[in-house]
Protein backbone atom coordinates (compact mmCIF):
# COMPACT_ATOMS: atom_id res chain seq x y z
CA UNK A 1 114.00 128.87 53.25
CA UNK A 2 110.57 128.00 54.94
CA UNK A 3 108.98 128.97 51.81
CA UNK A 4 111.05 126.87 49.21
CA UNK A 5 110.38 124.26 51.70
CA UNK A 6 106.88 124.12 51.34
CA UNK A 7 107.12 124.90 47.71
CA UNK A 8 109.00 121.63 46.93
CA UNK A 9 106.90 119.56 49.32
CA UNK A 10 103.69 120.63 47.54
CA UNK A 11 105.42 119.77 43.90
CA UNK A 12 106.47 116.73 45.43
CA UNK A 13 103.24 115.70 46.06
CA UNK A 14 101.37 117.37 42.87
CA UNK A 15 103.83 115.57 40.46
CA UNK A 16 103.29 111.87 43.01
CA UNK A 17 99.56 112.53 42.70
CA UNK A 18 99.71 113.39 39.10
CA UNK A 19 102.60 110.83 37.42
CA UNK A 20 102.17 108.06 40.45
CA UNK A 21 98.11 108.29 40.33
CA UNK A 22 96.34 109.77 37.59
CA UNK A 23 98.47 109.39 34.55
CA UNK A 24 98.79 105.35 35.43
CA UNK A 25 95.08 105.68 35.74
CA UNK A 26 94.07 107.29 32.41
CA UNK A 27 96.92 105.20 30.13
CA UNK A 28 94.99 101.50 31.78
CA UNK A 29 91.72 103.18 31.09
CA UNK A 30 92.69 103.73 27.73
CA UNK A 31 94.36 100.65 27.19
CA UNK A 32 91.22 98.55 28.67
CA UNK A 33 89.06 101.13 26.10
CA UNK A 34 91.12 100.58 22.99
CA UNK A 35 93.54 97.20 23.27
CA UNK A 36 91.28 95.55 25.68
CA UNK A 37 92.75 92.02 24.72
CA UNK A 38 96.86 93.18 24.53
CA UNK A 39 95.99 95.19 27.60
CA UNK A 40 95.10 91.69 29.47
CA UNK A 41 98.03 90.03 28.81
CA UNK A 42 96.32 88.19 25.28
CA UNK A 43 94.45 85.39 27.32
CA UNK A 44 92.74 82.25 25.39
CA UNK A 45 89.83 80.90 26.92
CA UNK A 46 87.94 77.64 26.58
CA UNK A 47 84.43 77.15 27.96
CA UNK A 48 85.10 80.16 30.44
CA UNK A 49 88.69 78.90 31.49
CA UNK A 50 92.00 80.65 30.80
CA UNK A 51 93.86 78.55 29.08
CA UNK A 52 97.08 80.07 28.00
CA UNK A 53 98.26 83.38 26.59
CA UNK A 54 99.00 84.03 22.73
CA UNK A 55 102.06 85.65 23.87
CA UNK A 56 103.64 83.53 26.28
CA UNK A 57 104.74 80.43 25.33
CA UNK A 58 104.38 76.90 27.25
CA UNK A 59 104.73 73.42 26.85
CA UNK A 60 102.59 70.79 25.10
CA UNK A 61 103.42 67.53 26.29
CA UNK A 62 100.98 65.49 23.84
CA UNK A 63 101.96 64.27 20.94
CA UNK A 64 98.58 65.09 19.48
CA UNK A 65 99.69 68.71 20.17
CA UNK A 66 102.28 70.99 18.44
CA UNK A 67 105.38 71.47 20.40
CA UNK A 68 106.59 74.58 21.02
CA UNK A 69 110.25 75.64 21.38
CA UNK A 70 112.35 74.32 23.84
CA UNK A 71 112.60 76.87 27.55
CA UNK A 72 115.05 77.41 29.54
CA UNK A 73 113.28 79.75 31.95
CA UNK A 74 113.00 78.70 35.22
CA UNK A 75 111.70 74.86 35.47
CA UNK A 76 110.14 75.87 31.60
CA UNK A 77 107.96 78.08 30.47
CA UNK A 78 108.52 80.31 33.91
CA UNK A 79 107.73 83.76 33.71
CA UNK A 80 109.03 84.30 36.50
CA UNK A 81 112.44 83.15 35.64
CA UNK A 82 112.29 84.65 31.85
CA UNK A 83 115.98 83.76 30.65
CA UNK A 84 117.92 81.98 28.44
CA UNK A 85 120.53 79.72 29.51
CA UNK A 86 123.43 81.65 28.61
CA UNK A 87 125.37 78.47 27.83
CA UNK A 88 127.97 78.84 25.25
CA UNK A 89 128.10 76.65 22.23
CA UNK A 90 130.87 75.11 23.47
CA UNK A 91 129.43 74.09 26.78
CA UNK A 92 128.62 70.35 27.24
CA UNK A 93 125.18 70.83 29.13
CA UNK A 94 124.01 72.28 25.96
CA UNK A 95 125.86 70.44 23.85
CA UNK A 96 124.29 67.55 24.87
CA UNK A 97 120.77 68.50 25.68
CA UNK A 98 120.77 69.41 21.85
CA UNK A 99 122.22 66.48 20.41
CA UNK A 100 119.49 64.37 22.72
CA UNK A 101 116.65 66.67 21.69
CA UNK A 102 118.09 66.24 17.55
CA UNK A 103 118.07 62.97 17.56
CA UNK A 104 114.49 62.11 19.43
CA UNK A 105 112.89 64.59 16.82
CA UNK A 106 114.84 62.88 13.95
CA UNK A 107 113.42 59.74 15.12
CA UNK A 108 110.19 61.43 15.20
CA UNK A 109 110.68 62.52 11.28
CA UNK A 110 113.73 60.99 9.98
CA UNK A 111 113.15 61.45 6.30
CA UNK A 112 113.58 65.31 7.07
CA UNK A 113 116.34 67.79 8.63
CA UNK A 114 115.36 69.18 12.42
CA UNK A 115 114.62 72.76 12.30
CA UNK A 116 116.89 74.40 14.35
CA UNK A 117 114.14 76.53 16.82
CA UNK A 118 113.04 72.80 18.15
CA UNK A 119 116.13 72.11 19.44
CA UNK A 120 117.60 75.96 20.58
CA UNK A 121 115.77 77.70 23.13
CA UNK A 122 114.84 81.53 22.57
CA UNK A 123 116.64 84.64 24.45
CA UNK A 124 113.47 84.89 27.09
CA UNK A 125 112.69 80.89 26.86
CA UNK A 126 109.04 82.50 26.44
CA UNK A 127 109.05 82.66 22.49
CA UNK A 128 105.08 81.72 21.91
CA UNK A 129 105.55 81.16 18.44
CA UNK A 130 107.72 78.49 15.66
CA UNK A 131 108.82 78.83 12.35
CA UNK A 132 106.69 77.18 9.69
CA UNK A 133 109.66 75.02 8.91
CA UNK A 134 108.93 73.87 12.72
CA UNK A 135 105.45 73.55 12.73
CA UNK A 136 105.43 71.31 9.07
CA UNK A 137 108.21 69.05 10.29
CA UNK A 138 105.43 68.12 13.39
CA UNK A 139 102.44 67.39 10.86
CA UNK A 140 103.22 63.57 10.04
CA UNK A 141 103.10 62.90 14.12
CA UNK A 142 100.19 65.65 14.47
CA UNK A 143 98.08 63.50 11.85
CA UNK A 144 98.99 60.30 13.04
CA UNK A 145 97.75 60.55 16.20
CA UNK A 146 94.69 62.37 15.57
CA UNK A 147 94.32 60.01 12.80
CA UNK A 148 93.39 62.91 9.81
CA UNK A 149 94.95 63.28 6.52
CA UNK A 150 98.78 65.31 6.62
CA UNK A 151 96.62 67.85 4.40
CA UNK A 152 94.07 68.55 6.54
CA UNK A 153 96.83 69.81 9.04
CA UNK A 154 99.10 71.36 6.76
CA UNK A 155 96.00 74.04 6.05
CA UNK A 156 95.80 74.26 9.67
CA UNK A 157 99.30 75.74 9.80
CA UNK A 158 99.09 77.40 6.65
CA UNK A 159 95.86 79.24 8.12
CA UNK A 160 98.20 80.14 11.01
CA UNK A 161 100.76 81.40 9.76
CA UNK A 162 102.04 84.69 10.37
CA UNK A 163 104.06 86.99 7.54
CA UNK A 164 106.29 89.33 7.87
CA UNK A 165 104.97 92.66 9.72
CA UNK A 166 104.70 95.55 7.32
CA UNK A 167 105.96 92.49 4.91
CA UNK A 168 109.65 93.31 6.26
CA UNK A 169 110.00 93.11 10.12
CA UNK A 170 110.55 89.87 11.61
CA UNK A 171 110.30 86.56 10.52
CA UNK A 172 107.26 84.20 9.48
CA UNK A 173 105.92 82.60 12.34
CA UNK A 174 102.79 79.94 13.75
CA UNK A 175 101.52 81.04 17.12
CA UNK A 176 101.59 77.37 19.01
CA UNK A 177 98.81 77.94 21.17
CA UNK A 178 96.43 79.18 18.50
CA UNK A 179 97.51 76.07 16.41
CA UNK A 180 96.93 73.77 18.87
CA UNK A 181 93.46 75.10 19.59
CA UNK A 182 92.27 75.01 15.72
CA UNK A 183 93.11 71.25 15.90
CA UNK A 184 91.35 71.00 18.77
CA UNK A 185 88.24 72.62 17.37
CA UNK A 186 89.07 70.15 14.28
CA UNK A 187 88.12 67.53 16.42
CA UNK A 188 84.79 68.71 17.70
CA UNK A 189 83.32 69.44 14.10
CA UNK A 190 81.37 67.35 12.82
């Protein structure tokens, strides 16, 4: 018995030493080595300051900024609180949060139909990215308040869009942040 005893205590702390210790070790080392930027979480920074993740979404208040989808994690954009609202579509809340987000964006753009991912939230409320249907019905307010041709930011968006992976897995998408950034460096060029 004494001898199974110590047996299983030494395994015990051989496998907690070598799955709780040194296998965590090597797969960060080789993540830091190989995907340094996925590894860290996909950080953007400006002049030396984090200033968002490409993977995470968050809010752009300015209307001289791309919008991205609506959250309903936490207080928005809450990684902490990663959820959707679980609503159902017949629930007023939502019901009317939607019709009140429709029609400000239709009086944003009324000569065109609201895409639907600026007025539903995503399953994690984290979704970093919009369709391109999204990101071209923002382009008349982008370019009016920047004051540069609709053109100019349509081949912003059309730069950032993203196909289909392997030309078959998910849909076409424009990263937000990444957008909003390329405008941004738009405006520092001479």
């Amino acid at each position: 018995m004494k001898k199974h005893l110590i047996t299983a205590f030494l395994m015990t702390i051989a496998t907690t030493i070598l799955l709780g210790v040194l296998y965590p070790l090597l797969i960060t080392a080789l993540a830091q080595v190989l995907f340094k930027d996925k590894a860290n979480g996909q950080i953007r920074y400006r002049k030396g300051e984090a200033i968002g993740s490409r993977i995470i979404g968050q809010p752009f208040i300015s209307a001289k900024y791309f919008h991205s989808r609506p959250s309903a994690a936490g207080n928005g954009y809450d990684a902490a609180n990663s959820a959707g609202t679980n609503l159902a579509p017949t629930n007023q809340k939502l019901i009317d949060r939607i019709q009140a987000d429709a029609k400000s964006l239709h009086e944003e753009n009324p000569s065109q139909l609201v895409p639907v991912d600026l007025i539903t939230t995503s399953a994690s409320g984290l979704d970093p990215d919009v369709s391109p249907a999204a990101a071209e019905f923002q382009v008349p307010r982008i370019a009016r308040e920047r004051s540069i041709p609709e053109s100019t930011v349509r081949d912003l968006v059309q730069k950032h869009t993203y196909q289909r992976d392997l030309g078959l897995l998910g849909e076409p998408r424009v990263n937000v942040l990444e957008l909003n950034l390329a405008l941004d460096d738009l405006a520092v060029k001479p």
